[in-house]
PDB file of N, CA and C in Angstrom:
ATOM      1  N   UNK A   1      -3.208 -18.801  -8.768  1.00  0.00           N
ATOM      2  CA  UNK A   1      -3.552 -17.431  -8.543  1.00  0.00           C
ATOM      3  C   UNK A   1      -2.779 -16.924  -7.329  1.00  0.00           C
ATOM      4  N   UNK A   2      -1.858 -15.928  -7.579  1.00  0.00           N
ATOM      5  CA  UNK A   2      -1.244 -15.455  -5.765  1.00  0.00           C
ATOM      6  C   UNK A   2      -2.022 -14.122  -5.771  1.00  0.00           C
ATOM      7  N   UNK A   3      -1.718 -13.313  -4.759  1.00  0.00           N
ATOM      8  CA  UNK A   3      -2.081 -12.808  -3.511  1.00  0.00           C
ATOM      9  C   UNK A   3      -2.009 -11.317  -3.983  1.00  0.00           C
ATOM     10  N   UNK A   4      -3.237 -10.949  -3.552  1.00  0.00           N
ATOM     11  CA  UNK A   4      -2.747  -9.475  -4.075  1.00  0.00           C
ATOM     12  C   UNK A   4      -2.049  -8.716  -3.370  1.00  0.00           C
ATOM     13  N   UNK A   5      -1.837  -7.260  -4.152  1.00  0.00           N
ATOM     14  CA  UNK A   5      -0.277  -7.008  -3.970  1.00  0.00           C
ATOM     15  C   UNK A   5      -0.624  -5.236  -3.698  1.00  0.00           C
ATOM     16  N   UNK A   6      -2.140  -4.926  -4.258  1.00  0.00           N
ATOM     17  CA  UNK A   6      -2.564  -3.925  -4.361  1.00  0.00           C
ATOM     18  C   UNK A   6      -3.941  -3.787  -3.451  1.00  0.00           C
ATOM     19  N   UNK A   7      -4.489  -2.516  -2.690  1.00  0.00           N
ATOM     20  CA  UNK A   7      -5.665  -2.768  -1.840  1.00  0.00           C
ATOM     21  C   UNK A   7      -6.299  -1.586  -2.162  1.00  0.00           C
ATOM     22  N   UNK A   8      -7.230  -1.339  -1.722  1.00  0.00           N
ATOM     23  CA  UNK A   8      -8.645  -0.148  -2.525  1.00  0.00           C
ATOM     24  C   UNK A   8      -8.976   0.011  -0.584  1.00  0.00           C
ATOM     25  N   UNK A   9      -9.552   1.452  -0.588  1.00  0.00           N
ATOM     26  CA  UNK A   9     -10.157   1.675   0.939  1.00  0.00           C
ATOM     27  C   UNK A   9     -11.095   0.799   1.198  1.00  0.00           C
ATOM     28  N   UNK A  10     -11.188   0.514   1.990  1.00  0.00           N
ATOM     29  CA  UNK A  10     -12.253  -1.101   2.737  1.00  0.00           C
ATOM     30  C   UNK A  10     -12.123  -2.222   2.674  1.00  0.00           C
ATOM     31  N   UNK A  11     -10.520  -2.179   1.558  1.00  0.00           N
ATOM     32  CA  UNK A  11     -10.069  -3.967   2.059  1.00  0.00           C
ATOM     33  C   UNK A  11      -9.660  -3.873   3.077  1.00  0.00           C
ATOM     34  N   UNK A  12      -9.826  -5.477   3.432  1.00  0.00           N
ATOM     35  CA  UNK A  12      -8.962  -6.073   4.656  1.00  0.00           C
ATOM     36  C   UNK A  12      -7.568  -6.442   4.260  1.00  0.00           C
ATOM     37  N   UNK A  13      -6.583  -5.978   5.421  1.00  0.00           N
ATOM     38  CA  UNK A  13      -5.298  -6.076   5.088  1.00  0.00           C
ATOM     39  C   UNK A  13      -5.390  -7.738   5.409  1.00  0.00           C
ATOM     40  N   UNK A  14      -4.721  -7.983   5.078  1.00  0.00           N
ATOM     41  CA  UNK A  14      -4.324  -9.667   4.577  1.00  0.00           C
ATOM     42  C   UNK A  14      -2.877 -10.230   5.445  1.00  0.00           C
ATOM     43  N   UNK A  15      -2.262  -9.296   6.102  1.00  0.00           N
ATOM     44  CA  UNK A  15      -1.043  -9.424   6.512  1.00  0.00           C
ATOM     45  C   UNK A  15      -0.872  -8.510   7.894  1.00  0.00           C
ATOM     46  N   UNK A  16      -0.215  -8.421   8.697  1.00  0.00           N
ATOM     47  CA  UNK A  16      -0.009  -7.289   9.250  1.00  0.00           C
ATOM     48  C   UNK A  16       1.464  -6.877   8.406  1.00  0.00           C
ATOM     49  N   UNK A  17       1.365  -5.292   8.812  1.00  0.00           N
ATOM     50  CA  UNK A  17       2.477  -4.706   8.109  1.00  0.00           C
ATOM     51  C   UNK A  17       2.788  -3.288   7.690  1.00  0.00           C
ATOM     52  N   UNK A  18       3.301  -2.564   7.473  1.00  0.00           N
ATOM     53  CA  UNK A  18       3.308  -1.290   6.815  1.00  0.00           C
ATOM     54  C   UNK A  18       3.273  -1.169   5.264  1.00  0.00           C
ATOM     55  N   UNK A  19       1.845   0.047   5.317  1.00  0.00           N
ATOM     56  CA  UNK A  19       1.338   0.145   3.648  1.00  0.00           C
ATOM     57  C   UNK A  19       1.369   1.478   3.860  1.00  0.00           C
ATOM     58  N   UNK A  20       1.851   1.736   1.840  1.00  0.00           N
ATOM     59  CA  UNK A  20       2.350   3.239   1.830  1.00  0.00           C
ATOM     60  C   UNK A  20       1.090   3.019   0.197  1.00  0.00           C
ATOM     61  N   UNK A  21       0.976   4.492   0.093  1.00  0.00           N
ATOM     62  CA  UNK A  21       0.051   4.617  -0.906  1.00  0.00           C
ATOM     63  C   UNK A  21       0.967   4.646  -2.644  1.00  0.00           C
ATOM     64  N   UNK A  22       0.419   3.874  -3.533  1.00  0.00           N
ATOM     65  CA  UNK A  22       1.041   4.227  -4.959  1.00  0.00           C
ATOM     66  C   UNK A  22       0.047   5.144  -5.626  1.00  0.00           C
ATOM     67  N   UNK A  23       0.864   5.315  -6.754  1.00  0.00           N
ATOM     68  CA  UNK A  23      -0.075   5.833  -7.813  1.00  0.00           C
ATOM     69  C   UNK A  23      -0.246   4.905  -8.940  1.00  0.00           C
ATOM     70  N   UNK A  24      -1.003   5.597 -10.093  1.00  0.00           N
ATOM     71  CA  UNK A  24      -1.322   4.547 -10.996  1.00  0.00           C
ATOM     72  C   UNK A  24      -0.306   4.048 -12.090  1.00  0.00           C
ATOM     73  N   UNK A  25       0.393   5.112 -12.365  1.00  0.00           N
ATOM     74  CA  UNK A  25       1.553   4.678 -13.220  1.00  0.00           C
ATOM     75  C   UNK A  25       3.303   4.183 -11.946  1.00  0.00           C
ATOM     76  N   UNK A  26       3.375   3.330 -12.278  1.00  0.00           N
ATOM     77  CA  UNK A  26       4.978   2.811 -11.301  1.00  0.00           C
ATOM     78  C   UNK A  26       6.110   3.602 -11.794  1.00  0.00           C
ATOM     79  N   UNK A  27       5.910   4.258 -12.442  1.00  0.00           N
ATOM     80  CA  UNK A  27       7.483   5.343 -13.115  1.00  0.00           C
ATOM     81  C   UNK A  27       8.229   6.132 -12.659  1.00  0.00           C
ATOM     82  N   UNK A  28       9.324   5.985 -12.354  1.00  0.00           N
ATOM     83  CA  UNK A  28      10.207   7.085 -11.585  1.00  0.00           C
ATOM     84  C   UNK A  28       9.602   8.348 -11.598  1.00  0.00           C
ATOM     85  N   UNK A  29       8.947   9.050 -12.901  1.00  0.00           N
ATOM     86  CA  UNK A  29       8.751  10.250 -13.163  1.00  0.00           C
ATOM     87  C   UNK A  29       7.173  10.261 -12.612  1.00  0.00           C
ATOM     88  N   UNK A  30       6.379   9.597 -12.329  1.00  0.00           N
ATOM     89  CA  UNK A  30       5.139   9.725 -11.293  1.00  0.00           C
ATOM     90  C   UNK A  30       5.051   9.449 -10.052  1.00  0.00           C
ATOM     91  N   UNK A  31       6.449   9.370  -9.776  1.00  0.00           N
ATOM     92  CA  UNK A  31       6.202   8.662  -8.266  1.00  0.00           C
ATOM     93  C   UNK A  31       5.619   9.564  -7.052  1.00  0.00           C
ATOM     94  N   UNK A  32       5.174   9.258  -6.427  1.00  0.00           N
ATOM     95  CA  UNK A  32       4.449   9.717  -5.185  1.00  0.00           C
ATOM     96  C   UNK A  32       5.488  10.804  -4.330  1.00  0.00           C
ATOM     97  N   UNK A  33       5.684  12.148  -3.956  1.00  0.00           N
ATOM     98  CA  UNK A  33       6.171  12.888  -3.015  1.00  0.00           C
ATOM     99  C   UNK A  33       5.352  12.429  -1.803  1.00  0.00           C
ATOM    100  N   UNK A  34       6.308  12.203  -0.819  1.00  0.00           N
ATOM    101  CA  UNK A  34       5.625  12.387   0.780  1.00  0.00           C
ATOM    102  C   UNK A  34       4.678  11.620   0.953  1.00  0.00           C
ATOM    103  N   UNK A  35       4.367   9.852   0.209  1.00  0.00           N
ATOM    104  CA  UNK A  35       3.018   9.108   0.348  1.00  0.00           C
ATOM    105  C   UNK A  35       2.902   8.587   2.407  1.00  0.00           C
ATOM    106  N   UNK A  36       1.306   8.601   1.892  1.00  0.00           N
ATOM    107  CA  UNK A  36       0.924   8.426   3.130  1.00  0.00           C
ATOM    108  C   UNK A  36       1.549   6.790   3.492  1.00  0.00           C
ATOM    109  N   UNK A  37       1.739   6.787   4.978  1.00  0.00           N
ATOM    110  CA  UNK A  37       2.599   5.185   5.502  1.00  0.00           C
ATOM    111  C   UNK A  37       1.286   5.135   6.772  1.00  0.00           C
ATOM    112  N   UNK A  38       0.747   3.445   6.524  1.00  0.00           N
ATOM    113  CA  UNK A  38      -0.131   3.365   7.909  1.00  0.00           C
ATOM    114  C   UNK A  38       0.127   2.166   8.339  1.00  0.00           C
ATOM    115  N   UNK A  39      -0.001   1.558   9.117  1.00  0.00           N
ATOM    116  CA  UNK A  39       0.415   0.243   9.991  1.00  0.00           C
ATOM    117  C   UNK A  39      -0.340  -0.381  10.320  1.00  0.00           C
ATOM    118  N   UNK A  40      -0.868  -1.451   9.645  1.00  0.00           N
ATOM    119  CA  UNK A  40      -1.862  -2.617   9.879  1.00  0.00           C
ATOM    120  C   UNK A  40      -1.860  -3.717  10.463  1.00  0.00           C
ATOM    121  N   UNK A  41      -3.162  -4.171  11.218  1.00  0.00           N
ATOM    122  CA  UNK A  41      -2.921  -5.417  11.598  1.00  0.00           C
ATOM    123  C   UNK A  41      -3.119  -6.387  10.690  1.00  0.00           C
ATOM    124  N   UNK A  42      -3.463  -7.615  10.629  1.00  0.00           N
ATOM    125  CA  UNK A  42      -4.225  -8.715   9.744  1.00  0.00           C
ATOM    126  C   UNK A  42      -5.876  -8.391  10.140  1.00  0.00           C
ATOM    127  N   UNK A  43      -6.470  -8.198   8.895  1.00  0.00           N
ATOM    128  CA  UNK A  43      -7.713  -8.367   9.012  1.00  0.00           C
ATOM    129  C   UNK A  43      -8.160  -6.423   8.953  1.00  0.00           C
ATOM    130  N   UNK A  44      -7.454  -5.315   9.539  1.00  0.00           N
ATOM    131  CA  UNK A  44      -8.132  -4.280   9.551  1.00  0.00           C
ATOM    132  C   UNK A  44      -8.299  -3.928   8.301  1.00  0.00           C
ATOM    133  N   UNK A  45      -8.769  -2.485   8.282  1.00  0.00           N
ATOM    134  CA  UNK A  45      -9.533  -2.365   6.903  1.00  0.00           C
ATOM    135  C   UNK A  45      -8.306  -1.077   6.307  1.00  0.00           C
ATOM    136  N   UNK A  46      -8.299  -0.770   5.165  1.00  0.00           N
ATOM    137  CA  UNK A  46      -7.403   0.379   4.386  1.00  0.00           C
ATOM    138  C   UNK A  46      -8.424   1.567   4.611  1.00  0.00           C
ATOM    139  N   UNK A  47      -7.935   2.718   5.275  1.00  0.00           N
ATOM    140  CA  UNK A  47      -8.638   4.094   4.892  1.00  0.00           C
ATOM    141  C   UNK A  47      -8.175   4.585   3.838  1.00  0.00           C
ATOM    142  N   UNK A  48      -9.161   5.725   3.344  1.00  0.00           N
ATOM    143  CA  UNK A  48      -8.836   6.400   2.194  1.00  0.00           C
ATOM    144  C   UNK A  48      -7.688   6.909   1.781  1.00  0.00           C
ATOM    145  N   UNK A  49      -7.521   6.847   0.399  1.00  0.00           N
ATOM    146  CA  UNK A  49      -5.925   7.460  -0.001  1.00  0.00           C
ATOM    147  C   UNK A  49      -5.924   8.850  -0.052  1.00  0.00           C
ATOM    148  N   UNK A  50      -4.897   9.784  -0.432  1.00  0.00           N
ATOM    149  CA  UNK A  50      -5.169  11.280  -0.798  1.00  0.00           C
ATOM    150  C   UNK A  50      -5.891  10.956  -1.978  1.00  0.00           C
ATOM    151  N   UNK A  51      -5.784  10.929  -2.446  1.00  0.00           N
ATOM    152  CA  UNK A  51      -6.696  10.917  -3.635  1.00  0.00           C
ATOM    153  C   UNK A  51      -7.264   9.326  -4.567  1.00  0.00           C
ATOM    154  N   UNK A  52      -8.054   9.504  -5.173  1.00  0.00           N
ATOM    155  CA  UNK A  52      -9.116   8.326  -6.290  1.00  0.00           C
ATOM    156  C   UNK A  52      -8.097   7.453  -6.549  1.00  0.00           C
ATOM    157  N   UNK A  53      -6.851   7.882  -7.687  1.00  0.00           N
ATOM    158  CA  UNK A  53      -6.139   7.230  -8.468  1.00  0.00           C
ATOM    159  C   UNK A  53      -4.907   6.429  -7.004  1.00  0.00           C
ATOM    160  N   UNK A  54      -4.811   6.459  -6.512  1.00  0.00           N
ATOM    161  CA  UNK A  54      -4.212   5.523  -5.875  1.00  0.00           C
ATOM    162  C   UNK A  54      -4.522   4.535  -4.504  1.00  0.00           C
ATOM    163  N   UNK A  55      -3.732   3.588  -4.528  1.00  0.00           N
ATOM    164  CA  UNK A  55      -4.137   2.163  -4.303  1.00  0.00           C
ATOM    165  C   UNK A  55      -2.464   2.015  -2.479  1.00  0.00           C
ATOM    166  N   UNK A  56      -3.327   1.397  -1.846  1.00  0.00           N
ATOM    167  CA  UNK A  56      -1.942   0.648  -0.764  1.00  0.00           C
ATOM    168  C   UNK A  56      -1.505  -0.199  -1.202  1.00  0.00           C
ATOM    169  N   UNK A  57       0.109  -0.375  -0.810  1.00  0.00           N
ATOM    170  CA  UNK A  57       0.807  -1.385  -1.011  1.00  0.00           C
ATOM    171  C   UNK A  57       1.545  -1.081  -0.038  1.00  0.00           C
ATOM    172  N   UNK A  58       1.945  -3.068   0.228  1.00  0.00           N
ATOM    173  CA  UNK A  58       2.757  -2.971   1.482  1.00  0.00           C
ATOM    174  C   UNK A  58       4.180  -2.867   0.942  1.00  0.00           C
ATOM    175  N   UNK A  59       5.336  -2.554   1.879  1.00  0.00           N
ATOM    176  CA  UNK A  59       6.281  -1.881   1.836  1.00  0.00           C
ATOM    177  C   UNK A  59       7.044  -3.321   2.511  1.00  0.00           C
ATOM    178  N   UNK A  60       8.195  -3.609   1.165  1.00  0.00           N
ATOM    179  CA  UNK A  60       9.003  -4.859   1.449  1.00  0.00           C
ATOM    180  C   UNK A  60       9.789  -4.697   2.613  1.00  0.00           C
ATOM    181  N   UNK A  61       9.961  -5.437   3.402  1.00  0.00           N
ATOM    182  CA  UNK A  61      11.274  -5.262   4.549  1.00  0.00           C
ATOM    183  C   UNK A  61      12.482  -5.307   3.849  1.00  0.00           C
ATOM    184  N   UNK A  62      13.647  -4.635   4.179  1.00  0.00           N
ATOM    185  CA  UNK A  62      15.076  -4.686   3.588  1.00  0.00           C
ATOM    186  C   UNK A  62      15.502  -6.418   4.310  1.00  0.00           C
ATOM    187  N   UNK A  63      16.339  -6.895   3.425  1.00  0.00           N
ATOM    188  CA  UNK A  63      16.959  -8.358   3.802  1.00  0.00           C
ATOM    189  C   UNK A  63      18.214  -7.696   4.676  1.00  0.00           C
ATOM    190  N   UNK A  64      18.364  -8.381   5.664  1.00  0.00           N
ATOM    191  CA  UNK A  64      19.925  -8.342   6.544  1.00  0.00           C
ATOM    192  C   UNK A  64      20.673  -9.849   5.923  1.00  0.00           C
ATOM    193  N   UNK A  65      21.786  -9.269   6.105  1.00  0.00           N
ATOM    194  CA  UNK A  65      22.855 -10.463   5.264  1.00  0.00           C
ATOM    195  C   UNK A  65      23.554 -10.839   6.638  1.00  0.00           C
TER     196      UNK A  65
END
């Protein structure tokens, strides 16, 4: 079983890190204008999204070569 990847308001972040809000469909053509970005420690909790239908996810770091 790995790690989730998706968080609901009142989880505990699991990581520290920066989480930006999705929506429910991943499709170019639903994607989020202007999503909210918040900065977590390990352990704090997710506040509410703009709205019901969407969920935090953390935001991959770019790789340096």
């Amino acid at each position: 079983m790995g790690e989730r990847t998706e968080f609901e308001k009142g989880d505990r972040a699991p990581n520290p890190g920066i989480y930006v809000e999705v929506g429910e469909a991943r499709s170019f053509h639903t994607e989020i204008q202007d999503p909210k970005r918040i900065e977590l420690e390990k352990g704090e909790r997710f506040p509410e999204t703009s709205n019901k239908d969407r969920k935090w996810k953390k935001v991959e770091k770019a790789r340096v070569h």
